[in-house]
C-alpha atoms as a PDB file:
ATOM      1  CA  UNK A   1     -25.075   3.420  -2.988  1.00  0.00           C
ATOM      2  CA  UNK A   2     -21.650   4.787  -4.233  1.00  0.00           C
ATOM      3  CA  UNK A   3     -22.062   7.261  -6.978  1.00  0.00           C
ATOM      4  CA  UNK A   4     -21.788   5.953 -10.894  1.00  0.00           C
ATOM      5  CA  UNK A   5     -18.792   6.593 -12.557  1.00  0.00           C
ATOM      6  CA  UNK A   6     -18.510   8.529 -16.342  1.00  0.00           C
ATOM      7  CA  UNK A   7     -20.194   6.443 -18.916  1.00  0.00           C
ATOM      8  CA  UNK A   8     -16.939   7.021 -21.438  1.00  0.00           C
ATOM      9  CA  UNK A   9     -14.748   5.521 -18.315  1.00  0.00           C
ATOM     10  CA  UNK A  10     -17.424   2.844 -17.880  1.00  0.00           C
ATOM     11  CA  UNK A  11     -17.350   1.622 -21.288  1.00  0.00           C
ATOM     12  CA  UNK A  12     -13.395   2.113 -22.245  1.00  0.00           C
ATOM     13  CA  UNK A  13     -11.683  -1.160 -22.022  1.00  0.00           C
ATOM     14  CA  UNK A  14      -9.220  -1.740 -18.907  1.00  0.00           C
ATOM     15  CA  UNK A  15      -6.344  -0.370 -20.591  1.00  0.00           C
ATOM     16  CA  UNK A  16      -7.638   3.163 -21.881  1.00  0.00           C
ATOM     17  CA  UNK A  17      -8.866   3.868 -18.322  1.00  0.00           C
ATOM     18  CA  UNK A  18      -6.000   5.119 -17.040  1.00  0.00           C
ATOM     19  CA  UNK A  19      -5.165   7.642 -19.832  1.00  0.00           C
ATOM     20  CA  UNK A  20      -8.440   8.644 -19.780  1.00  0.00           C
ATOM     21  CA  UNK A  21      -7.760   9.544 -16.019  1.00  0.00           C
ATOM     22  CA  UNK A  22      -5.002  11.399 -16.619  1.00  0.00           C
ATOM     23  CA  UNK A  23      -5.923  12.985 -19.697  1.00  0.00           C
ATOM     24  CA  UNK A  24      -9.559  13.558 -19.241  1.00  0.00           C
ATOM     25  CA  UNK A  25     -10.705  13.472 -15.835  1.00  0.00           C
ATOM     26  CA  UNK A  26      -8.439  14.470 -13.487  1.00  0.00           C
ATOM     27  CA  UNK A  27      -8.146  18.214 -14.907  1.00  0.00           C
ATOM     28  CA  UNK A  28     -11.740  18.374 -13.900  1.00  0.00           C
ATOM     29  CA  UNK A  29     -12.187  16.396 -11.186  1.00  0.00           C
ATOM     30  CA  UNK A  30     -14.209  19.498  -9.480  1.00  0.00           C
ATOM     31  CA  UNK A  31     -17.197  18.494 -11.320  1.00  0.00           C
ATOM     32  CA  UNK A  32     -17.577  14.904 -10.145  1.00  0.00           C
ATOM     33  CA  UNK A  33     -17.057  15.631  -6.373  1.00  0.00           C
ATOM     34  CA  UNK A  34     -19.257  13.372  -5.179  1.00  0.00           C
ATOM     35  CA  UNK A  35     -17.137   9.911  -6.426  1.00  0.00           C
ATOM     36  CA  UNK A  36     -14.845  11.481  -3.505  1.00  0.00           C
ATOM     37  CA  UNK A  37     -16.804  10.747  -0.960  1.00  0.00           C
ATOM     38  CA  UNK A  38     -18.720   7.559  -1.499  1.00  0.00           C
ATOM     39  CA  UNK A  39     -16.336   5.550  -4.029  1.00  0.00           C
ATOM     40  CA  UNK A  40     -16.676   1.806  -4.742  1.00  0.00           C
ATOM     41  CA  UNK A  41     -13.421  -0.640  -5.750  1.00  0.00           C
ATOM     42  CA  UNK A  42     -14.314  -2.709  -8.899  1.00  0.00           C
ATOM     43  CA  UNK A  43     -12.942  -5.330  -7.082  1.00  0.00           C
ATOM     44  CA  UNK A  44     -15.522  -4.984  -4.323  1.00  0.00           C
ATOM     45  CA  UNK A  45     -18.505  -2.982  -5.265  1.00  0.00           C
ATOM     46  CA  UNK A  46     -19.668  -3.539  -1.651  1.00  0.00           C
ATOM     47  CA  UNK A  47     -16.713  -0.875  -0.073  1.00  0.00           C
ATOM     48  CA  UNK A  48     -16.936   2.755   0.634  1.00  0.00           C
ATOM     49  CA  UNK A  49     -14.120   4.634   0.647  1.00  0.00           C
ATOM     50  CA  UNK A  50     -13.633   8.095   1.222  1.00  0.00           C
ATOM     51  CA  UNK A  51     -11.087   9.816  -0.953  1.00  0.00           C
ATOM     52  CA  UNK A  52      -8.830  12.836  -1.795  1.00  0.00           C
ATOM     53  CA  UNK A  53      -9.880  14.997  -4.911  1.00  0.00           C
ATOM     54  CA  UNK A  54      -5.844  15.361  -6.420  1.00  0.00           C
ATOM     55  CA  UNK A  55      -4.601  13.138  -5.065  1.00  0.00           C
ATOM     56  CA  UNK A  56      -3.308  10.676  -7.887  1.00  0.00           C
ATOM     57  CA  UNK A  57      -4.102   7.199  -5.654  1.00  0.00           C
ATOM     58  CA  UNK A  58      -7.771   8.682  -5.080  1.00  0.00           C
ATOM     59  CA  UNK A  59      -8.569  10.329  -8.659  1.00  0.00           C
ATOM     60  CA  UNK A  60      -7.822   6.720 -10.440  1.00  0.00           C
ATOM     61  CA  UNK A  61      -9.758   5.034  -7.774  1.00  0.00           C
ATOM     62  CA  UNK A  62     -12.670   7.329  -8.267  1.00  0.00           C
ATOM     63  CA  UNK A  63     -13.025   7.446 -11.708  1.00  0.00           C
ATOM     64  CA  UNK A  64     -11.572   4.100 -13.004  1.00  0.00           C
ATOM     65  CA  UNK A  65     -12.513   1.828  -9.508  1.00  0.00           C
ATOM     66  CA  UNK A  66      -8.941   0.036  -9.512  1.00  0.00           C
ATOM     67  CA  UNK A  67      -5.579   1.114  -8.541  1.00  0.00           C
ATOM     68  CA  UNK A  68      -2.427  -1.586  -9.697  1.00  0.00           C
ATOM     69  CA  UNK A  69      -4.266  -3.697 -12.147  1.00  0.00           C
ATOM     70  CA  UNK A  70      -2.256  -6.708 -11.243  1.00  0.00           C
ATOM     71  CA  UNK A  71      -1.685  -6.491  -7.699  1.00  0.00           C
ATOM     72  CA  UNK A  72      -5.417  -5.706  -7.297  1.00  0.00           C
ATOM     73  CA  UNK A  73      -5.940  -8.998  -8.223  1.00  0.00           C
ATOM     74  CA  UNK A  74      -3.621 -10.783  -6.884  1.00  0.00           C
ATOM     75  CA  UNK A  75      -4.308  -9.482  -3.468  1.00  0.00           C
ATOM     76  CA  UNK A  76      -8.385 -10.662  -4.237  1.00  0.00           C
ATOM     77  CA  UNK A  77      -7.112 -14.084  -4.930  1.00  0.00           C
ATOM     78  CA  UNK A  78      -5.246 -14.323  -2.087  1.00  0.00           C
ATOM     79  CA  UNK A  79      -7.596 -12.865  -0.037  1.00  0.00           C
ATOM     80  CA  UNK A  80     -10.325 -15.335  -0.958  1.00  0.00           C
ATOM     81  CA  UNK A  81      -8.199 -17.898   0.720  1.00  0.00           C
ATOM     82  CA  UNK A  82      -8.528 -16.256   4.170  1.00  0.00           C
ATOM     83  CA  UNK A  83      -5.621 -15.716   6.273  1.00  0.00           C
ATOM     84  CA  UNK A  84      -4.050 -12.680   7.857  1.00  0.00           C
ATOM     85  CA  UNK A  85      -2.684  -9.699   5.280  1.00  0.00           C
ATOM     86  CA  UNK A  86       0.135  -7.262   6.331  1.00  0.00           C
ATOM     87  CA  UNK A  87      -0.260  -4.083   4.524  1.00  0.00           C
ATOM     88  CA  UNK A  88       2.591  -1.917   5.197  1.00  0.00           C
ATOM     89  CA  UNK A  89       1.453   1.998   3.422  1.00  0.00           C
ATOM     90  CA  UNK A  90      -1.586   1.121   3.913  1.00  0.00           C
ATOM     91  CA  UNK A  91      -2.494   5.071   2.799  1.00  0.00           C
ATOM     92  CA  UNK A  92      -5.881   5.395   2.581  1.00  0.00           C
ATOM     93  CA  UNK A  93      -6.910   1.799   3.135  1.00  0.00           C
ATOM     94  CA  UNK A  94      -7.338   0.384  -0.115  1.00  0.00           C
ATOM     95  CA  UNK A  95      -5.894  -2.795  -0.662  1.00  0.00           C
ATOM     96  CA  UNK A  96      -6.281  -3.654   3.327  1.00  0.00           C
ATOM     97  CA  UNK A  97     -10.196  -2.848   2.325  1.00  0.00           C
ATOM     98  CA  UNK A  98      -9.947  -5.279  -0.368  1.00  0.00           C
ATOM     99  CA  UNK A  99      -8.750  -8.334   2.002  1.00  0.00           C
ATOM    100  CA  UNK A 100     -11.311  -7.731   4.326  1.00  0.00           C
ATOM    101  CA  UNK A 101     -13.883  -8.068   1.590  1.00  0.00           C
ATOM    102  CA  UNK A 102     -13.072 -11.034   0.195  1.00  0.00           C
ATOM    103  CA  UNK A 103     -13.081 -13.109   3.066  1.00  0.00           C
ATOM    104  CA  UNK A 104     -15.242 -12.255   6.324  1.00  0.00           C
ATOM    105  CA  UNK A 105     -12.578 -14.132   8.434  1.00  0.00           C
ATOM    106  CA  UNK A 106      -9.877 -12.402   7.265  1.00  0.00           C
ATOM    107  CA  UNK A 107      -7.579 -10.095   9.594  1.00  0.00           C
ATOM    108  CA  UNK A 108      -5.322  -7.252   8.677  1.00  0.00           C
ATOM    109  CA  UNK A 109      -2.314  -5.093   9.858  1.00  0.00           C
ATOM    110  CA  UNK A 110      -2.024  -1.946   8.056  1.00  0.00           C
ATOM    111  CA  UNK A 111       0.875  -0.291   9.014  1.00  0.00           C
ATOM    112  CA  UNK A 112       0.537   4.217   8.205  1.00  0.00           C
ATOM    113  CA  UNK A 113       3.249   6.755   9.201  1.00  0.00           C
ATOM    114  CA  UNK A 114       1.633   9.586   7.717  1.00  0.00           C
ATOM    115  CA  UNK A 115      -0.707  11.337  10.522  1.00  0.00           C
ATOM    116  CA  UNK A 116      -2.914  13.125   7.188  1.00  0.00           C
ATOM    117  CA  UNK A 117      -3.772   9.431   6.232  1.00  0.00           C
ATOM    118  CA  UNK A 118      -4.232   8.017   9.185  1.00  0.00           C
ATOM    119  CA  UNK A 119      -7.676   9.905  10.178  1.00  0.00           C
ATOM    120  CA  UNK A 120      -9.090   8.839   6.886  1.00  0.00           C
ATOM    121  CA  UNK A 121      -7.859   5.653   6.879  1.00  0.00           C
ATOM    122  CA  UNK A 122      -9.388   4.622   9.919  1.00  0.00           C
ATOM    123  CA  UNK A 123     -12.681   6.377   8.586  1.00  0.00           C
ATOM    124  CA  UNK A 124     -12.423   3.812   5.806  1.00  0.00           C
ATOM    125  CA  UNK A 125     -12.166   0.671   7.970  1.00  0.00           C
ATOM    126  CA  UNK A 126     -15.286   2.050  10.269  1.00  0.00           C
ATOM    127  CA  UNK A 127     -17.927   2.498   7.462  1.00  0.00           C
ATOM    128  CA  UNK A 128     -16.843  -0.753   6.423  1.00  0.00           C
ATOM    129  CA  UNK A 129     -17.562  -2.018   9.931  1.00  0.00           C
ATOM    130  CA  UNK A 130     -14.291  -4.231   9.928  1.00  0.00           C
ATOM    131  CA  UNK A 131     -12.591  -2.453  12.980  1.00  0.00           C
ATOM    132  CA  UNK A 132     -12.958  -6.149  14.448  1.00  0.00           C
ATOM    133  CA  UNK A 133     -10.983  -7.205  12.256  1.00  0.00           C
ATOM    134  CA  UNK A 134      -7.878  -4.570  11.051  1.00  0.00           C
ATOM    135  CA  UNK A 135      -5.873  -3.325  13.616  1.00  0.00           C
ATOM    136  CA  UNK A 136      -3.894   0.212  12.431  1.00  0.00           C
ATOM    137  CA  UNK A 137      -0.225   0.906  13.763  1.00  0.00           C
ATOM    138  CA  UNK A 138       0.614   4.089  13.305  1.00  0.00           C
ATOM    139  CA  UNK A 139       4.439   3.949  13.267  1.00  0.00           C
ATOM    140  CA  UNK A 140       7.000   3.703  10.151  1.00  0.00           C
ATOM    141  CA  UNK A 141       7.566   0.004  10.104  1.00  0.00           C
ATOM    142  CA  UNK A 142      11.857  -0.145   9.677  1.00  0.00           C
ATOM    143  CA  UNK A 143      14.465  -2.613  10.938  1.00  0.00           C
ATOM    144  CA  UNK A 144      15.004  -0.940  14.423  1.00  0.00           C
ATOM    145  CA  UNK A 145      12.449   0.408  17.102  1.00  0.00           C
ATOM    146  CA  UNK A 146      13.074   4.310  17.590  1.00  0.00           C
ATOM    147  CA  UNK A 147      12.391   7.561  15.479  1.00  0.00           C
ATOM    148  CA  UNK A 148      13.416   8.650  12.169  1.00  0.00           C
ATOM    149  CA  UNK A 149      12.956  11.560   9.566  1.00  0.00           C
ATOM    150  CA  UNK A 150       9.736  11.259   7.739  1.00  0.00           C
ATOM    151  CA  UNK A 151       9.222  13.374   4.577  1.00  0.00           C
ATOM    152  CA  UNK A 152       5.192  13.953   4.183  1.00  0.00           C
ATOM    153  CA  UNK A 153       5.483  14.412   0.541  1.00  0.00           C
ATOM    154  CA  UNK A 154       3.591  17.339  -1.753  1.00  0.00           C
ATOM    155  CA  UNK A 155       0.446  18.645   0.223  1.00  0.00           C
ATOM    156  CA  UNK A 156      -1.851  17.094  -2.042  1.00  0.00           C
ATOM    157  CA  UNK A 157      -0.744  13.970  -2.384  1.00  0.00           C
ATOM    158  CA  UNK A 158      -0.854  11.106  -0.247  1.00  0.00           C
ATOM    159  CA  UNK A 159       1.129   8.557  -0.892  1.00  0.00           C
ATOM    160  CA  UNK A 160       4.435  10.212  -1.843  1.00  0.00           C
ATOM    161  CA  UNK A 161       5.712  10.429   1.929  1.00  0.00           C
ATOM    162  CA  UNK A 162       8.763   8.171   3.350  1.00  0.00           C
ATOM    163  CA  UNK A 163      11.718   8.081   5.322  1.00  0.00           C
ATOM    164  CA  UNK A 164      14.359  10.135   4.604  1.00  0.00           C
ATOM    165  CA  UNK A 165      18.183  11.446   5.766  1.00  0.00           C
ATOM    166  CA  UNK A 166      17.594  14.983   6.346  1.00  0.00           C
ATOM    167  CA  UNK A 167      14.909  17.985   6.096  1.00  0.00           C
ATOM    168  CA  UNK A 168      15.837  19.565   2.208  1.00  0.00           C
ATOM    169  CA  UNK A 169      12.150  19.714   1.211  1.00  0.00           C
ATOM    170  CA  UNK A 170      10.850  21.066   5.027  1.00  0.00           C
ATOM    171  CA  UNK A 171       7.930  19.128   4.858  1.00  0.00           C
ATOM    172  CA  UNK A 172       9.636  16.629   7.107  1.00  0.00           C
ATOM    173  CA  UNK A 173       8.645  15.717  11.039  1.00  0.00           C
ATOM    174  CA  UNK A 174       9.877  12.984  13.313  1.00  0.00           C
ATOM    175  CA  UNK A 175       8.048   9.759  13.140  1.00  0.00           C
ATOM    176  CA  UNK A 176       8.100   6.543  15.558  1.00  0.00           C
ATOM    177  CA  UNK A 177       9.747   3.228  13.606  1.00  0.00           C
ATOM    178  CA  UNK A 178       9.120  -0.111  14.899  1.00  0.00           C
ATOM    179  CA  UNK A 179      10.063  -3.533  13.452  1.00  0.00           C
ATOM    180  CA  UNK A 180       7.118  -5.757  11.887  1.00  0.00           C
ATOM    181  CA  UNK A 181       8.326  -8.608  13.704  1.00  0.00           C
ATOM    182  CA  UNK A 182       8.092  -7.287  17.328  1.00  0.00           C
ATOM    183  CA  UNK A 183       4.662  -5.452  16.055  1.00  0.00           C
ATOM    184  CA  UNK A 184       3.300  -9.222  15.101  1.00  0.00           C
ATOM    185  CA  UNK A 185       1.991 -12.164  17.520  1.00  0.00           C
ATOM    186  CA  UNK A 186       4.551 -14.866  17.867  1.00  0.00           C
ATOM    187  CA  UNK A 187       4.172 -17.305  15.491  1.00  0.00           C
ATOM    188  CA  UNK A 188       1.488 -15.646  13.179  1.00  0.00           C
ATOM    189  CA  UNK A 189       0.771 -17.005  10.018  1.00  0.00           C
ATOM    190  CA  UNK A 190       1.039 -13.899   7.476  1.00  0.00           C
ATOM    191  CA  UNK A 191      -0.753 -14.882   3.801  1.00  0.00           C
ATOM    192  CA  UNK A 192       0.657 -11.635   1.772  1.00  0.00           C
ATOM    193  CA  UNK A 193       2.690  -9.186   3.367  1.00  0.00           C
ATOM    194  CA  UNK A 194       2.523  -6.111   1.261  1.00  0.00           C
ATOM    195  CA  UNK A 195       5.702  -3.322   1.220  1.00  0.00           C
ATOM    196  CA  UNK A 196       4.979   0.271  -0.496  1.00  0.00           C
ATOM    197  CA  UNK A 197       7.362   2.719   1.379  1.00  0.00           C
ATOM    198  CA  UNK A 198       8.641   4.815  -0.801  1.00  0.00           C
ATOM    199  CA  UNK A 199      12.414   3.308  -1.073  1.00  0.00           C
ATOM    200  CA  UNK A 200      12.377   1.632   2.559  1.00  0.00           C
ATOM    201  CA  UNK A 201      11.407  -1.772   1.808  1.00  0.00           C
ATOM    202  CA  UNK A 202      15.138  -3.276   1.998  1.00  0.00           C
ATOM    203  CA  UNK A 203      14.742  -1.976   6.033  1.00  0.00           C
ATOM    204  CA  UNK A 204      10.713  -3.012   6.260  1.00  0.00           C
ATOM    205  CA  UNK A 205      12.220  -6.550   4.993  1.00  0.00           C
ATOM    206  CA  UNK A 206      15.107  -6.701   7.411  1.00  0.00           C
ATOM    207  CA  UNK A 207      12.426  -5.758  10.502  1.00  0.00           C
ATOM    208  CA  UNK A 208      10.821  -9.072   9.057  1.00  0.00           C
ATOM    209  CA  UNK A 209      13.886 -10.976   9.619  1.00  0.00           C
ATOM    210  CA  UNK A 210      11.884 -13.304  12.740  1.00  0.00           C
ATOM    211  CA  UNK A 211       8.791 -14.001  10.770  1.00  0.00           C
ATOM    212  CA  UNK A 212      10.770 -14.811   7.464  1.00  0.00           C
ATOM    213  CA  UNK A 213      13.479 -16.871   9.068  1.00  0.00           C
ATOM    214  CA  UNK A 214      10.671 -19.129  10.500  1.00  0.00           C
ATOM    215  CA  UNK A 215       8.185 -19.199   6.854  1.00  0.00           C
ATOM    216  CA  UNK A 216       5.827 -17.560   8.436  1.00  0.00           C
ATOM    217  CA  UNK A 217       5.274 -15.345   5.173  1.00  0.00           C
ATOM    218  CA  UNK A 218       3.513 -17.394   2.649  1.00  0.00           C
ATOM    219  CA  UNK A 219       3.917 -14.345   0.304  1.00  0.00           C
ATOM    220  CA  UNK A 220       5.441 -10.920  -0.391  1.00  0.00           C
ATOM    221  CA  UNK A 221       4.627  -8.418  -2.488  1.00  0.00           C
ATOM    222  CA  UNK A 222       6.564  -4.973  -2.502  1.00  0.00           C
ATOM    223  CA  UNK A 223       7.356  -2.041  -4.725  1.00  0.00           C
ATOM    224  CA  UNK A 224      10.465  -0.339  -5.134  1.00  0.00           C
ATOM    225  CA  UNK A 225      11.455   2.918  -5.873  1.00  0.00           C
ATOM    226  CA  UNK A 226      15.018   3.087  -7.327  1.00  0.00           C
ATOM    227  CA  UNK A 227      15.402   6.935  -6.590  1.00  0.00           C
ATOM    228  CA  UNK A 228      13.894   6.852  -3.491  1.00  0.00           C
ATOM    229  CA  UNK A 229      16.651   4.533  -2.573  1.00  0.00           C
ATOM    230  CA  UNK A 230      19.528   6.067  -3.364  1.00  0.00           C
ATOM    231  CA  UNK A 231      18.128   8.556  -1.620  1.00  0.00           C
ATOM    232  CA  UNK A 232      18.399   7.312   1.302  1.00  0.00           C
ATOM    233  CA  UNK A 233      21.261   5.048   0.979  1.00  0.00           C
ATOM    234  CA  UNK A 234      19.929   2.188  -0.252  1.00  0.00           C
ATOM    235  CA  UNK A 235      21.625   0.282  -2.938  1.00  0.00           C
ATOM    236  CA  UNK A 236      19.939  -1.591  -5.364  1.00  0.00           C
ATOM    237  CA  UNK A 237      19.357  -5.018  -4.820  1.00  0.00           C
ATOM    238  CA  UNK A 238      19.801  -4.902  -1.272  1.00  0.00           C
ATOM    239  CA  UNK A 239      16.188  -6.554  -0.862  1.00  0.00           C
ATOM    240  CA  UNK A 240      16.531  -9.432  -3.304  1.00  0.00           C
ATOM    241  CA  UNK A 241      20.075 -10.162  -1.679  1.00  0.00           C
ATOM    242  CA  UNK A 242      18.466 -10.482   1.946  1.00  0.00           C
ATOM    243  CA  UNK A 243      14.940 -12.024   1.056  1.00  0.00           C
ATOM    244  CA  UNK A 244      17.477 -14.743  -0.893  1.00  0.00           C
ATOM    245  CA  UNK A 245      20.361 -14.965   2.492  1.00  0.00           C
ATOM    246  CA  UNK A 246      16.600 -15.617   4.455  1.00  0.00           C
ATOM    247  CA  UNK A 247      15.393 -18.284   1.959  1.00  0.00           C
ATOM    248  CA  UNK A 248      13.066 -16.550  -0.422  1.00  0.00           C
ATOM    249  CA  UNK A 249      12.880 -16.499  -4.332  1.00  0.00           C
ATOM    250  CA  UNK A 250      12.751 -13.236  -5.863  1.00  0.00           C
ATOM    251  CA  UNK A 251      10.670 -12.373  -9.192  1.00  0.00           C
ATOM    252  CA  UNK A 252      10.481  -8.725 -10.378  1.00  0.00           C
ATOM    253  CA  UNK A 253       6.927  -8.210 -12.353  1.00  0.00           C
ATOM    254  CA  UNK A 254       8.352  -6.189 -15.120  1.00  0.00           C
ATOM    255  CA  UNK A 255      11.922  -4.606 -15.827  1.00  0.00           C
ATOM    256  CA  UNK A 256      14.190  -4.661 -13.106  1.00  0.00           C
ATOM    257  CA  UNK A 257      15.430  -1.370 -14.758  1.00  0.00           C
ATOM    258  CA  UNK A 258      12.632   0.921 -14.316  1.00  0.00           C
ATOM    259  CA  UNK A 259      12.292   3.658 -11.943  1.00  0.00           C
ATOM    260  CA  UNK A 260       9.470   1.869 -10.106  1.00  0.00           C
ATOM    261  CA  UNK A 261       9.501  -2.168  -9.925  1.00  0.00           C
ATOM    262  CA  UNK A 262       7.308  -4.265  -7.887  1.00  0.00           C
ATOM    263  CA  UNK A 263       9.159  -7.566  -6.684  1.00  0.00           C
ATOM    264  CA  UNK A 264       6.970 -11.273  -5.726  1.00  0.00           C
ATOM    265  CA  UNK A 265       8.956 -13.038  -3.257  1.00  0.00           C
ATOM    266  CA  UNK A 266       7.412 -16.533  -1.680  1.00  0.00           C
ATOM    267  CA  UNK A 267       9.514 -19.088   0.393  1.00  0.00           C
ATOM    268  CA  UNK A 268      12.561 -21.361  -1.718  1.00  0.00           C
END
């Protein structure tokens, strides 16, 4: 049985949580250890996940139980319908955990560049006993097949790292990129794809191009970062602009202006 979280968390209503996090818990996370290693998602009490102590993803799963309010849900409701999810930063496994759960016969593709998740993540799928069922590619899903410049991101975080153009924070190594349609069955049926790349989505979209001209993606949910993009080139827009040219309607789930904006897109 997964360790109990703080009564104050337990009893704060769904909002405060997260501040509470911040403000309260993560400071002295060193005192509640355990939650790191056996930690249950709200959303599926019957998962054990393994996590990171300072890491921001892990502290809010371990002391609040939910990471992305809304797309937590979302991704449960979905899931409950069955089908096949394609989680692309998949990190440490949590929302490809949660699509397993909520359907035995449902299959995953988690897609994880970063070799420090990967050994973790694929710790998190075997005590779950769904390694049946998830298959992990560890490559940098893009819109070509070949290599590119991968920054890792702050040592102790985990799910900071993306591609990039060059080596200014020297944290950066050489990563394999493949496209998501050549890495997918013919003809497979995807329920929710789900993008979180740091910036890349516009090229995670465009190695989609196959499975989006044909419908095969009955929904898409990704996040974008605005300075990530620019970054790396990226204008804005760029993703709405092609998921629209490939028949898709685009509907951002908050303001369009802010720093970080997750995007719905499901077939026009």
């Amino acid at each position: 049985m997964a360790p109990s979280r703080t009564l104050l968390i337990r009893l704060a209503p769904r909002r405060l949580r997260l501040s509470l996090c911040d403000r309260v818990y993560r400071p002295r996370r060193d005192r509640w250890h355990s939650l790191y290693l056996d930690s249950s998602p709200l959303a599926a009490p019957e998962v054990s996940m393994r996590l990171v102590p300072g890491d921001r993803l892990s502290d809010v799963l371990a002391f609040t139980g939910c990471y992305d309010d809304r797309l937590t849900r979302r991704v449960s409701e979905l899931g409950r319908r069955g089908g096949v999810m394609i989680d692309i930063g998949a990190n440490l496994g949590y929302f490809s955990l949660l699509w397993l759960s909520s359907n035995p016969s449902n299959r995953c593709i988690a897609f994880e560049a970063a070799p420090r998740n990967l050994e973790i993540l694929r710790e998190n799928i075997a005590r779950n006993r769904m390694d049946e069922r998830a298959r992990i590619v560890s490559s940098a899903a893009s819109d070509r097949h070949g290599k590119v410049l991968f920054d890792l991101g702050p040592e102790d975080q985990r799910g900071w790292g993306g591609i990039v153009n060059d080596d200014k924070s020297g944290r950066t190594i050489e990563v394999e990129t493949v496209r998501v349609d050549e890495a997918v069955p013919l003809h497979q049926e995807i329920a929710l794809l789900k993008i979180d790349t740091e910036g890349a989505d516009t090229l995670v979209l465009k190695g989609c191009e196959r499975l989006l001209k044909a419908r095969l993606v009955r929904e898409i949910e990704y996040e974008q970062n605005t300075v990530r993009m620019e970054q790396i080139g990226i204008p804005l827009g760029a993703a709405q602009n092609f998921l629209e040219s490939v028949g898709y309607v685009c509907k951002a789930q908050g303001g369009e202006d802010d720093t970080l904006v997750t995007w719905t897109a499901v077939p026009r």
